[in-house]
PDB file of N, CA and C in Angstrom:
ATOM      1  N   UNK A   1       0.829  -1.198   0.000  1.00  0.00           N
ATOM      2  CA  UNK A   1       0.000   0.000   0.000  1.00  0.00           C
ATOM      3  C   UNK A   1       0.863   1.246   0.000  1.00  0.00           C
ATOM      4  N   UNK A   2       1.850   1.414   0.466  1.00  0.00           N
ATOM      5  CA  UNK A   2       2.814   2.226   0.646  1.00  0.00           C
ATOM      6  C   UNK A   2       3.554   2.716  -0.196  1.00  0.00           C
ATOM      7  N   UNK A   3       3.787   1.830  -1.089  1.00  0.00           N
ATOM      8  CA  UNK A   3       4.426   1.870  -2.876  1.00  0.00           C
ATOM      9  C   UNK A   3       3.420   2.677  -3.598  1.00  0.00           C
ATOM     10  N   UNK A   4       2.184   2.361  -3.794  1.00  0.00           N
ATOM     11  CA  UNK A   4       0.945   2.807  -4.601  1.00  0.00           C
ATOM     12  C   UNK A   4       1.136   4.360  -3.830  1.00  0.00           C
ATOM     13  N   UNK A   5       0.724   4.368  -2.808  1.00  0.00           N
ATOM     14  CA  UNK A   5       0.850   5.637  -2.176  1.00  0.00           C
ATOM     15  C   UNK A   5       2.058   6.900  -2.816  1.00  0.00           C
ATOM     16  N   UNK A   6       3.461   6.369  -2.887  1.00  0.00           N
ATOM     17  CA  UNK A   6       4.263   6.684  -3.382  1.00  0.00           C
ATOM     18  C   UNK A   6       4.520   7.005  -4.591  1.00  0.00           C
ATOM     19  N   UNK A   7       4.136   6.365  -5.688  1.00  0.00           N
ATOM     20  CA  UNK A   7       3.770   5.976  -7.100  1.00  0.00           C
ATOM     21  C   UNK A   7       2.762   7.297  -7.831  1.00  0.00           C
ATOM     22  N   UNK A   8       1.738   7.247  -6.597  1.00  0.00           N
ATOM     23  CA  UNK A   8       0.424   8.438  -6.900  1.00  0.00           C
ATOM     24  C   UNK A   8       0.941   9.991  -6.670  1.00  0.00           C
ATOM     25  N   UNK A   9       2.477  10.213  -5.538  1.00  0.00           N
ATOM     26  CA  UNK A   9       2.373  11.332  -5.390  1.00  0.00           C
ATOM     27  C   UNK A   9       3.566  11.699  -5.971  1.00  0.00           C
ATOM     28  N   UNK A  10       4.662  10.560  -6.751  1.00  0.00           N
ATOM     29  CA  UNK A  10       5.222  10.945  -7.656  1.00  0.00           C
ATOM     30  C   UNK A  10       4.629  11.447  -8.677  1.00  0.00           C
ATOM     31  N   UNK A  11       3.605  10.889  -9.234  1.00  0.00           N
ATOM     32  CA  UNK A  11       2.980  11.049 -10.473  1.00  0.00           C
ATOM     33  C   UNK A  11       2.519  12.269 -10.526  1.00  0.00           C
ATOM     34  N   UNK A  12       2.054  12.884  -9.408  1.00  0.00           N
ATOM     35  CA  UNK A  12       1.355  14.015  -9.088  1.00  0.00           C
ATOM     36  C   UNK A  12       2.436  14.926  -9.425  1.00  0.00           C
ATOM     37  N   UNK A  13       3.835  15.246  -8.874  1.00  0.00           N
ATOM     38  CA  UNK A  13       4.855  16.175  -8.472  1.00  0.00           C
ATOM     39  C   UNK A  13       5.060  16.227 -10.149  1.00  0.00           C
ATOM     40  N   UNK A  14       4.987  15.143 -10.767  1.00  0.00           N
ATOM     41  CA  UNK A  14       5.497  14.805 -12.460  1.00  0.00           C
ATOM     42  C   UNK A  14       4.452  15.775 -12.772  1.00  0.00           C
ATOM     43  N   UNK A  15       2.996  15.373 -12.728  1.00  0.00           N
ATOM     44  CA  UNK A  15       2.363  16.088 -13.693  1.00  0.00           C
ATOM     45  C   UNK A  15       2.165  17.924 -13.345  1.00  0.00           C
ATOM     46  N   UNK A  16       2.277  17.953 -12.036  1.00  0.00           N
ATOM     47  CA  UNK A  16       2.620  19.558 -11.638  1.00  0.00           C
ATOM     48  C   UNK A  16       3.412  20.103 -12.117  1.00  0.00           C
ATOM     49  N   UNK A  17       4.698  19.505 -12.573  1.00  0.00           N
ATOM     50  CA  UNK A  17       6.137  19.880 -13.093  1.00  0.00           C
ATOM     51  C   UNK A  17       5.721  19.909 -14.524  1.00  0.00           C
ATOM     52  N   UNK A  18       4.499  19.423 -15.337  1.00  0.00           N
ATOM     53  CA  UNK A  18       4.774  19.232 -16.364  1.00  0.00           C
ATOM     54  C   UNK A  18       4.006  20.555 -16.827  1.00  0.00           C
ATOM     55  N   UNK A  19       2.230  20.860 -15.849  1.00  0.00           N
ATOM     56  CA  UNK A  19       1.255  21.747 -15.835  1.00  0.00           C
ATOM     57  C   UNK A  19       2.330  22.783 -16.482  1.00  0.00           C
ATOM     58  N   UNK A  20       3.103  22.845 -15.074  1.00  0.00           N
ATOM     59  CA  UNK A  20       3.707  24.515 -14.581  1.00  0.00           C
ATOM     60  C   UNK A  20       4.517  24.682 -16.388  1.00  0.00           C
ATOM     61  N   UNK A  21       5.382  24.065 -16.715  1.00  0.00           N
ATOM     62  CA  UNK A  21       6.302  23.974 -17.755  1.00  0.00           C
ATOM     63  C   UNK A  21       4.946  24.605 -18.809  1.00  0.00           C
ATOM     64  N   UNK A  22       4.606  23.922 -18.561  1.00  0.00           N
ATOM     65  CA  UNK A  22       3.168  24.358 -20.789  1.00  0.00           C
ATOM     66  C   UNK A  22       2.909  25.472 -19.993  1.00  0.00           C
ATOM     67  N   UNK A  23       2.353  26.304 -19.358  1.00  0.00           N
ATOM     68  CA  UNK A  23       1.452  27.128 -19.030  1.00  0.00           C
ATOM     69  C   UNK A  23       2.569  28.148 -18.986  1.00  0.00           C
ATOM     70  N   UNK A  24       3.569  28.388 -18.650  1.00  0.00           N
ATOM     71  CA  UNK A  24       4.733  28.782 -19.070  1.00  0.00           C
ATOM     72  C   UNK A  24       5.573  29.496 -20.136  1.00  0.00           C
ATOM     73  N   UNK A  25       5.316  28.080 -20.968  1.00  0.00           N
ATOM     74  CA  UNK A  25       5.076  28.474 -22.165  1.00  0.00           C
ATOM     75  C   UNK A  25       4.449  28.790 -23.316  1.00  0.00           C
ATOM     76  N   UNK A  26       3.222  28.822 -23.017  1.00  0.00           N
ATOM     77  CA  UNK A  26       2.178  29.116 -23.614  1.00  0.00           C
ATOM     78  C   UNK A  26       2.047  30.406 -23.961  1.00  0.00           C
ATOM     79  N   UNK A  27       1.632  31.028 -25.426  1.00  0.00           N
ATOM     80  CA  UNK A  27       1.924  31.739 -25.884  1.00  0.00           C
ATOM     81  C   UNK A  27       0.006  32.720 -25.617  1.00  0.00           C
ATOM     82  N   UNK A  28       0.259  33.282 -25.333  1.00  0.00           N
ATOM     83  CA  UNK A  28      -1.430  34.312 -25.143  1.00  0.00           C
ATOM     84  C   UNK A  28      -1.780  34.782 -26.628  1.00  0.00           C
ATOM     85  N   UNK A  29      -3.178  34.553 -26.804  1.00  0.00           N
ATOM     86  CA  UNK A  29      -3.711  34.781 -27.954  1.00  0.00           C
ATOM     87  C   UNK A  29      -3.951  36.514 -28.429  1.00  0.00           C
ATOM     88  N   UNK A  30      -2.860  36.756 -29.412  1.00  0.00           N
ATOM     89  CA  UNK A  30      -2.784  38.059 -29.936  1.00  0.00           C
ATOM     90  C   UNK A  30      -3.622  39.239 -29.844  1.00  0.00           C
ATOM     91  N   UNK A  31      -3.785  40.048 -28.971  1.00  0.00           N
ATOM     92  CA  UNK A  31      -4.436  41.200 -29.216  1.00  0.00           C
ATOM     93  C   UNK A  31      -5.043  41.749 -29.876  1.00  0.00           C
ATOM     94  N   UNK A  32      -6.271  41.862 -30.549  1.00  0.00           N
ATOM     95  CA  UNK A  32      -6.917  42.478 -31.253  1.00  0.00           C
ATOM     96  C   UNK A  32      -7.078  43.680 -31.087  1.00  0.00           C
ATOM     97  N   UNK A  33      -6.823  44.757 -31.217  1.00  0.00           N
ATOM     98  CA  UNK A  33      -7.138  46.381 -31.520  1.00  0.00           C
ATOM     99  C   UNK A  33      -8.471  46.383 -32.555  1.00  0.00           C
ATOM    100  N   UNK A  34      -8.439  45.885 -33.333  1.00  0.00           N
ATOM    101  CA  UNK A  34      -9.256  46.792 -34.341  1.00  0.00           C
ATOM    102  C   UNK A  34     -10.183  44.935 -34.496  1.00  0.00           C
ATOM    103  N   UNK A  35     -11.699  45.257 -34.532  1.00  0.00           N
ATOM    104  CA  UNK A  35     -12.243  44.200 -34.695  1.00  0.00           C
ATOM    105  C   UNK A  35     -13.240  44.114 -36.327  1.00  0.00           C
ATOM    106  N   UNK A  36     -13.458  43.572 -37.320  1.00  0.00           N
ATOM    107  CA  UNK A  36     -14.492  43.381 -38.780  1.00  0.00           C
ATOM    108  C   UNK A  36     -15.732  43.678 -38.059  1.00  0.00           C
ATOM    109  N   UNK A  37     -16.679  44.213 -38.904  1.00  0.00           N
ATOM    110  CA  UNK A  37     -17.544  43.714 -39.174  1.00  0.00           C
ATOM    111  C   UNK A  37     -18.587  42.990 -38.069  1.00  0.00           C
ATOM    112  N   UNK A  38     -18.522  41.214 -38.361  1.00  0.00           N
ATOM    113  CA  UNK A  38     -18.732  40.388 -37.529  1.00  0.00           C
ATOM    114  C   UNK A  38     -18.329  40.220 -36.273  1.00  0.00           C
ATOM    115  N   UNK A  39     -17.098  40.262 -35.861  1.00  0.00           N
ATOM    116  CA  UNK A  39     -16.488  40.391 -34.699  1.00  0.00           C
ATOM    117  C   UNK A  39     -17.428  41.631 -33.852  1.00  0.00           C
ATOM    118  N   UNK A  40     -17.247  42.555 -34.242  1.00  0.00           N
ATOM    119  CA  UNK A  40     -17.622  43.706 -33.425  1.00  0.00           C
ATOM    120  C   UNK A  40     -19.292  43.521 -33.392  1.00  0.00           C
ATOM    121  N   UNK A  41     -20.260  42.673 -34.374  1.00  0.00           N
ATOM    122  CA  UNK A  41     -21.947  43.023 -34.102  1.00  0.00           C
ATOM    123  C   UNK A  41     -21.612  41.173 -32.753  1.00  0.00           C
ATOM    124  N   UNK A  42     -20.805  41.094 -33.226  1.00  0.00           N
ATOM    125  CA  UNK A  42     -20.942  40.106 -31.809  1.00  0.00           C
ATOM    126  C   UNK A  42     -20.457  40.243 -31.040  1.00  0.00           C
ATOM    127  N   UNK A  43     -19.475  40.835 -30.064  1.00  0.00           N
ATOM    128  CA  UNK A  43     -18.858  41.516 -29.004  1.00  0.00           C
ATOM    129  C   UNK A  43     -20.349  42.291 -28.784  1.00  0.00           C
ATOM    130  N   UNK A  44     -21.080  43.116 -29.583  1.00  0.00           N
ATOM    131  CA  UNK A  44     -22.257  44.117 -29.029  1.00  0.00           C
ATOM    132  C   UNK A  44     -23.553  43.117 -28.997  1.00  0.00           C
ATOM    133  N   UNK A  45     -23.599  41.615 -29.098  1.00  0.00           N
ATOM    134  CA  UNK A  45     -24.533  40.661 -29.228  1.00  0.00           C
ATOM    135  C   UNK A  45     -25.677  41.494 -29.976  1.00  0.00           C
ATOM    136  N   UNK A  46     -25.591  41.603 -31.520  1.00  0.00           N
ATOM    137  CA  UNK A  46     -26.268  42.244 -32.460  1.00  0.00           C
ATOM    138  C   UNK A  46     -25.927  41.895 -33.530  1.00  0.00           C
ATOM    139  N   UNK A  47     -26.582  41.458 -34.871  1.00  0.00           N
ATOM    140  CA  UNK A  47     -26.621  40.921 -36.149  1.00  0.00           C
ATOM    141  C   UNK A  47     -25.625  41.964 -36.745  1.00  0.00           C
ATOM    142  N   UNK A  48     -25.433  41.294 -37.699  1.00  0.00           N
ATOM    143  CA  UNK A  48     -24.487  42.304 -38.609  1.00  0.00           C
ATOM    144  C   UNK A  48     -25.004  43.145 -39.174  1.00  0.00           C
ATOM    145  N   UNK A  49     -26.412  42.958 -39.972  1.00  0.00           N
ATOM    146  CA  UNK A  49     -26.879  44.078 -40.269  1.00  0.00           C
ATOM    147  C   UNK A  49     -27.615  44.448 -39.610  1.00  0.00           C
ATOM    148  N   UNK A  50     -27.825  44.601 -38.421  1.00  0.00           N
ATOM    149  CA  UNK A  50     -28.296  45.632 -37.343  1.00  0.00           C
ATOM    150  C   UNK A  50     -26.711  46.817 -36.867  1.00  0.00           C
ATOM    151  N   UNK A  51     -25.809  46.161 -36.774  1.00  0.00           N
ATOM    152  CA  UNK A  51     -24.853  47.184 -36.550  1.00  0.00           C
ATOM    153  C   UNK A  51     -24.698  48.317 -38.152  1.00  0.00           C
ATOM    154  N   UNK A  52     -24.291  47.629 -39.020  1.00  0.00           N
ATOM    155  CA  UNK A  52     -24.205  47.816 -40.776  1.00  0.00           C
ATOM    156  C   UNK A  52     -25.272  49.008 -40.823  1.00  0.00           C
ATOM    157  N   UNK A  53     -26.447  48.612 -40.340  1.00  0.00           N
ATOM    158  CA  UNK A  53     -27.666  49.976 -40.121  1.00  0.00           C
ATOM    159  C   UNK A  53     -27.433  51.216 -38.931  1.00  0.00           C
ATOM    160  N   UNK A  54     -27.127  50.881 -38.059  1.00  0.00           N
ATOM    161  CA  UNK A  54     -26.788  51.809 -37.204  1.00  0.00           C
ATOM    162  C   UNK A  54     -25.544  52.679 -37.928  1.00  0.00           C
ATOM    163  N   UNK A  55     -24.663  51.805 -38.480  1.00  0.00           N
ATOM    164  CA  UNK A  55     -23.447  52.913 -38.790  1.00  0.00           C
ATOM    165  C   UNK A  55     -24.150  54.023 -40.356  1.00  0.00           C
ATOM    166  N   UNK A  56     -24.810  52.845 -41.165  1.00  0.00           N
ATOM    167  CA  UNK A  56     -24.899  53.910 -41.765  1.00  0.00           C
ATOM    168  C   UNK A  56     -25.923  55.134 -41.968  1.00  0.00           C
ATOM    169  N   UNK A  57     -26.643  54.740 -40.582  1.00  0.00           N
ATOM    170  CA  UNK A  57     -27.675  56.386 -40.305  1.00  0.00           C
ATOM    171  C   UNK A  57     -26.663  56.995 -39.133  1.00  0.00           C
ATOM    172  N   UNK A  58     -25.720  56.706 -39.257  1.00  0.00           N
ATOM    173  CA  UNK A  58     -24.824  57.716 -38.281  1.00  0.00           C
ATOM    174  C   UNK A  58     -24.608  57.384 -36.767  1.00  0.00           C
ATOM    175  N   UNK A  59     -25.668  56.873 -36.002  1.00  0.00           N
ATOM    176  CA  UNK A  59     -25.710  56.087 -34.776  1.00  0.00           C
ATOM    177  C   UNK A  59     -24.897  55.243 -34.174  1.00  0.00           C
ATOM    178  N   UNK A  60     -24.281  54.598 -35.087  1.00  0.00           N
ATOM    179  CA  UNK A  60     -23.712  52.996 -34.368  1.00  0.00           C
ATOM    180  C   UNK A  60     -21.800  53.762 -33.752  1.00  0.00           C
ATOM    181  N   UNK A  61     -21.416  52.794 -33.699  1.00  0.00           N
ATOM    182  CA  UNK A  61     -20.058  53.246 -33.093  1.00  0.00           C
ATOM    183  C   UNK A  61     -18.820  53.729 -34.556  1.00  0.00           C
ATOM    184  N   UNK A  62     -18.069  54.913 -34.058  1.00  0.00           N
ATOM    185  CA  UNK A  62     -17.033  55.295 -34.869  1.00  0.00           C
ATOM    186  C   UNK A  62     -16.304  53.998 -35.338  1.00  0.00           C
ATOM    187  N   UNK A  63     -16.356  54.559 -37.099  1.00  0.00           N
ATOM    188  CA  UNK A  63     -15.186  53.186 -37.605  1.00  0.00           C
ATOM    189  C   UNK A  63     -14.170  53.980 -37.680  1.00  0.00           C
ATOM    190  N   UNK A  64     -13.118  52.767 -37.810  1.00  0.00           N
ATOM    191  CA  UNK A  64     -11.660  53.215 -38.466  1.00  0.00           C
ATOM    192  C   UNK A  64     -11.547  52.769 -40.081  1.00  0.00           C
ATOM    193  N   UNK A  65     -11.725  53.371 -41.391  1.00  0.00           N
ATOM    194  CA  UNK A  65     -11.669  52.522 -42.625  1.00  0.00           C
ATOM    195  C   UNK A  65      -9.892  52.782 -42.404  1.00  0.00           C
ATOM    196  N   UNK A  66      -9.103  51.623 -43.189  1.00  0.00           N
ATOM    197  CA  UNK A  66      -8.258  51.244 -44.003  1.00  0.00           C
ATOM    198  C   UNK A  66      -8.181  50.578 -45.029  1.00  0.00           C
ATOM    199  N   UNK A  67      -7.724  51.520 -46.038  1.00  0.00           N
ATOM    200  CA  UNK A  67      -8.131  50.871 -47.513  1.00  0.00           C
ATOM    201  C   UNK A  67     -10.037  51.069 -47.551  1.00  0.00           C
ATOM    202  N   UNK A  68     -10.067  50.257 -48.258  1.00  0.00           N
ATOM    203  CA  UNK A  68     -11.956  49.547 -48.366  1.00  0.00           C
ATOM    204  C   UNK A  68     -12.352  48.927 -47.281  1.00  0.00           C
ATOM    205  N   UNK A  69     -11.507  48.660 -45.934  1.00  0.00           N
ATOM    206  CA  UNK A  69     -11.852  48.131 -45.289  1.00  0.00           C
ATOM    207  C   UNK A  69     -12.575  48.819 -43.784  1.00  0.00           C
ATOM    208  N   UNK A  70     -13.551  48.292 -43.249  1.00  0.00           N
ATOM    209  CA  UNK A  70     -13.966  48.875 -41.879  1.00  0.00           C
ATOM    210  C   UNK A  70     -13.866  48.096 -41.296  1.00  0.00           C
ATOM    211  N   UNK A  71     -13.229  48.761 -40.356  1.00  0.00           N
ATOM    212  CA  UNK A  71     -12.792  47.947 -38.768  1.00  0.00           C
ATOM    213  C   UNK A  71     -13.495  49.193 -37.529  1.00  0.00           C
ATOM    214  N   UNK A  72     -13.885  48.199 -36.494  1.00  0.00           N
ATOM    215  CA  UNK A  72     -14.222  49.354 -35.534  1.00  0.00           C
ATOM    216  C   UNK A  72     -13.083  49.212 -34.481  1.00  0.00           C
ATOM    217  N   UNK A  73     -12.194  50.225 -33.209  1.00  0.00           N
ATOM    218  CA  UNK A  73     -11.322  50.163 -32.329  1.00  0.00           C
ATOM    219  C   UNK A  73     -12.382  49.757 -31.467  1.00  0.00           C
ATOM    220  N   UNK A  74     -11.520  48.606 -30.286  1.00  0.00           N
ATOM    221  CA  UNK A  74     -12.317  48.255 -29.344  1.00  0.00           C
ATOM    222  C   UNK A  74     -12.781  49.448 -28.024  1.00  0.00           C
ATOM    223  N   UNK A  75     -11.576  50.058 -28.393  1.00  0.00           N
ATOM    224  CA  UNK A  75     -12.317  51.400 -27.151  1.00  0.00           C
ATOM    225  C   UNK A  75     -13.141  52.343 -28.219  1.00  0.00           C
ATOM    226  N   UNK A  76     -13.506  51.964 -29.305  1.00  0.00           N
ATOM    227  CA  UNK A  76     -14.835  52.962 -29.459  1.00  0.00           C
ATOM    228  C   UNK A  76     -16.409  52.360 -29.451  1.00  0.00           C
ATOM    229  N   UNK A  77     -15.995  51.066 -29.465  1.00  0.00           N
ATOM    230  CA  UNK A  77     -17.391  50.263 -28.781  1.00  0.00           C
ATOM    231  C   UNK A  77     -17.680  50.597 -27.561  1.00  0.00           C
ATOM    232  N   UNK A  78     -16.460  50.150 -26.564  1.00  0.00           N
ATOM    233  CA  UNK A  78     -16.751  50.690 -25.419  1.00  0.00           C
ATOM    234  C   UNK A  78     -17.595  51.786 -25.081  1.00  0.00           C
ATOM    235  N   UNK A  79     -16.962  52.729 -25.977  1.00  0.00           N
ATOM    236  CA  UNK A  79     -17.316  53.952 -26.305  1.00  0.00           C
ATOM    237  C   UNK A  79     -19.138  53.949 -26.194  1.00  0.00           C
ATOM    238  N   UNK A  80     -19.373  53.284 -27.178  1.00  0.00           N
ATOM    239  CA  UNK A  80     -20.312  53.475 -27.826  1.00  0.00           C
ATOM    240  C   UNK A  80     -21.411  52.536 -26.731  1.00  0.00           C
ATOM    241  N   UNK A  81     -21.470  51.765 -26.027  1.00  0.00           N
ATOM    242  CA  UNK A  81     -21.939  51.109 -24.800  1.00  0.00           C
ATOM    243  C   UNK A  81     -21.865  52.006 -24.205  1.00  0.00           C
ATOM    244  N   UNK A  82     -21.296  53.001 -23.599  1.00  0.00           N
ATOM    245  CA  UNK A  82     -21.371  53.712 -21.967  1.00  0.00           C
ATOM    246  C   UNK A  82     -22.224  54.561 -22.760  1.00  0.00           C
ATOM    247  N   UNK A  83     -22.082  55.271 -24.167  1.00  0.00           N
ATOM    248  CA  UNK A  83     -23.248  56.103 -24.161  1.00  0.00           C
ATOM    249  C   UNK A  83     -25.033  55.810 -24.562  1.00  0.00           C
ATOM    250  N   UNK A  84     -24.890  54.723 -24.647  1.00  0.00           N
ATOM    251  CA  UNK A  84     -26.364  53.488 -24.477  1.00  0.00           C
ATOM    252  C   UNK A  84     -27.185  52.895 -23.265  1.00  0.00           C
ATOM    253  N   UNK A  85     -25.997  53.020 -22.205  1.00  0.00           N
ATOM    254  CA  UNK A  85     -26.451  52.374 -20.987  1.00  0.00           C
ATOM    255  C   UNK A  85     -27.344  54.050 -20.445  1.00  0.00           C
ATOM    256  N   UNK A  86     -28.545  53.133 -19.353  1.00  0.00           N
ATOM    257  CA  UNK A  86     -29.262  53.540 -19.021  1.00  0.00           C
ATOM    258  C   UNK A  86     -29.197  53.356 -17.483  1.00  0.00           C
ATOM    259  N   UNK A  87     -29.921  54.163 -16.825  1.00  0.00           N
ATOM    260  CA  UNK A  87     -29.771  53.968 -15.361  1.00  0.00           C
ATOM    261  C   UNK A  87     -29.119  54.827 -14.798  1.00  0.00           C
ATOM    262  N   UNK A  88     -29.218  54.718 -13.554  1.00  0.00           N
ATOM    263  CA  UNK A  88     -28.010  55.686 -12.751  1.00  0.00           C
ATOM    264  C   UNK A  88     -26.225  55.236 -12.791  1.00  0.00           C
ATOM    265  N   UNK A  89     -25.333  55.700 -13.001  1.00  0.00           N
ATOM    266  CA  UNK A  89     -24.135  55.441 -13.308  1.00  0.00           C
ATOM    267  C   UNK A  89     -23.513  56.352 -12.013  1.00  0.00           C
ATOM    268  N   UNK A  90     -22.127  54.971 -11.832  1.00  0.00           N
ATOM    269  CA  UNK A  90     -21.555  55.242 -10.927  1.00  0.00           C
ATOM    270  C   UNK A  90     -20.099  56.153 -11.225  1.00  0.00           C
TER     271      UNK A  90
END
């Protein structure tokens, strides 16, 4: 019984040693600044063309174009949430 005992808390110290090592090295998933389209009507849990309509009667949140492309910055969603919320604010 004493062996098994032994066996289980080697195994343990192994797989802690192994956790700690990956997590370590594990690389964090890249930063997004600037989000499409899609990305951004789902971050605001809203269809695409419900955002697509808001921007183009002027309402929805500031884009950034580059090239042909629209991207919105994540601090202008933000943005664009604090001036939507309702209620008393702290």
């Amino acid at each position: 019984m004493r062996r098994i005992v032994r066996l289980t808390c080697h195994s343990l110290q192994v797989m802690t040693h192994h956790a700690r090592h990956i997590s370590a090295n594990a690389e964090a998933p890249p930063l997004k600044l600037l989000l499409d389209y899609p990305a951004a009507a789902s971050a605001l849990s809203m269809s695409r063309g419900a955002l697509r309509d808001l921007v183009y009667k002027g309402r929805g949140p500031v884009v950034t174009k580059i090239g042909s492309r629209t991207f919105f910055a994540v601090k202008d969603l933000e943005r664009f949430i604090e001036r939507h919320r309702e209620g008393p604010t702290d």
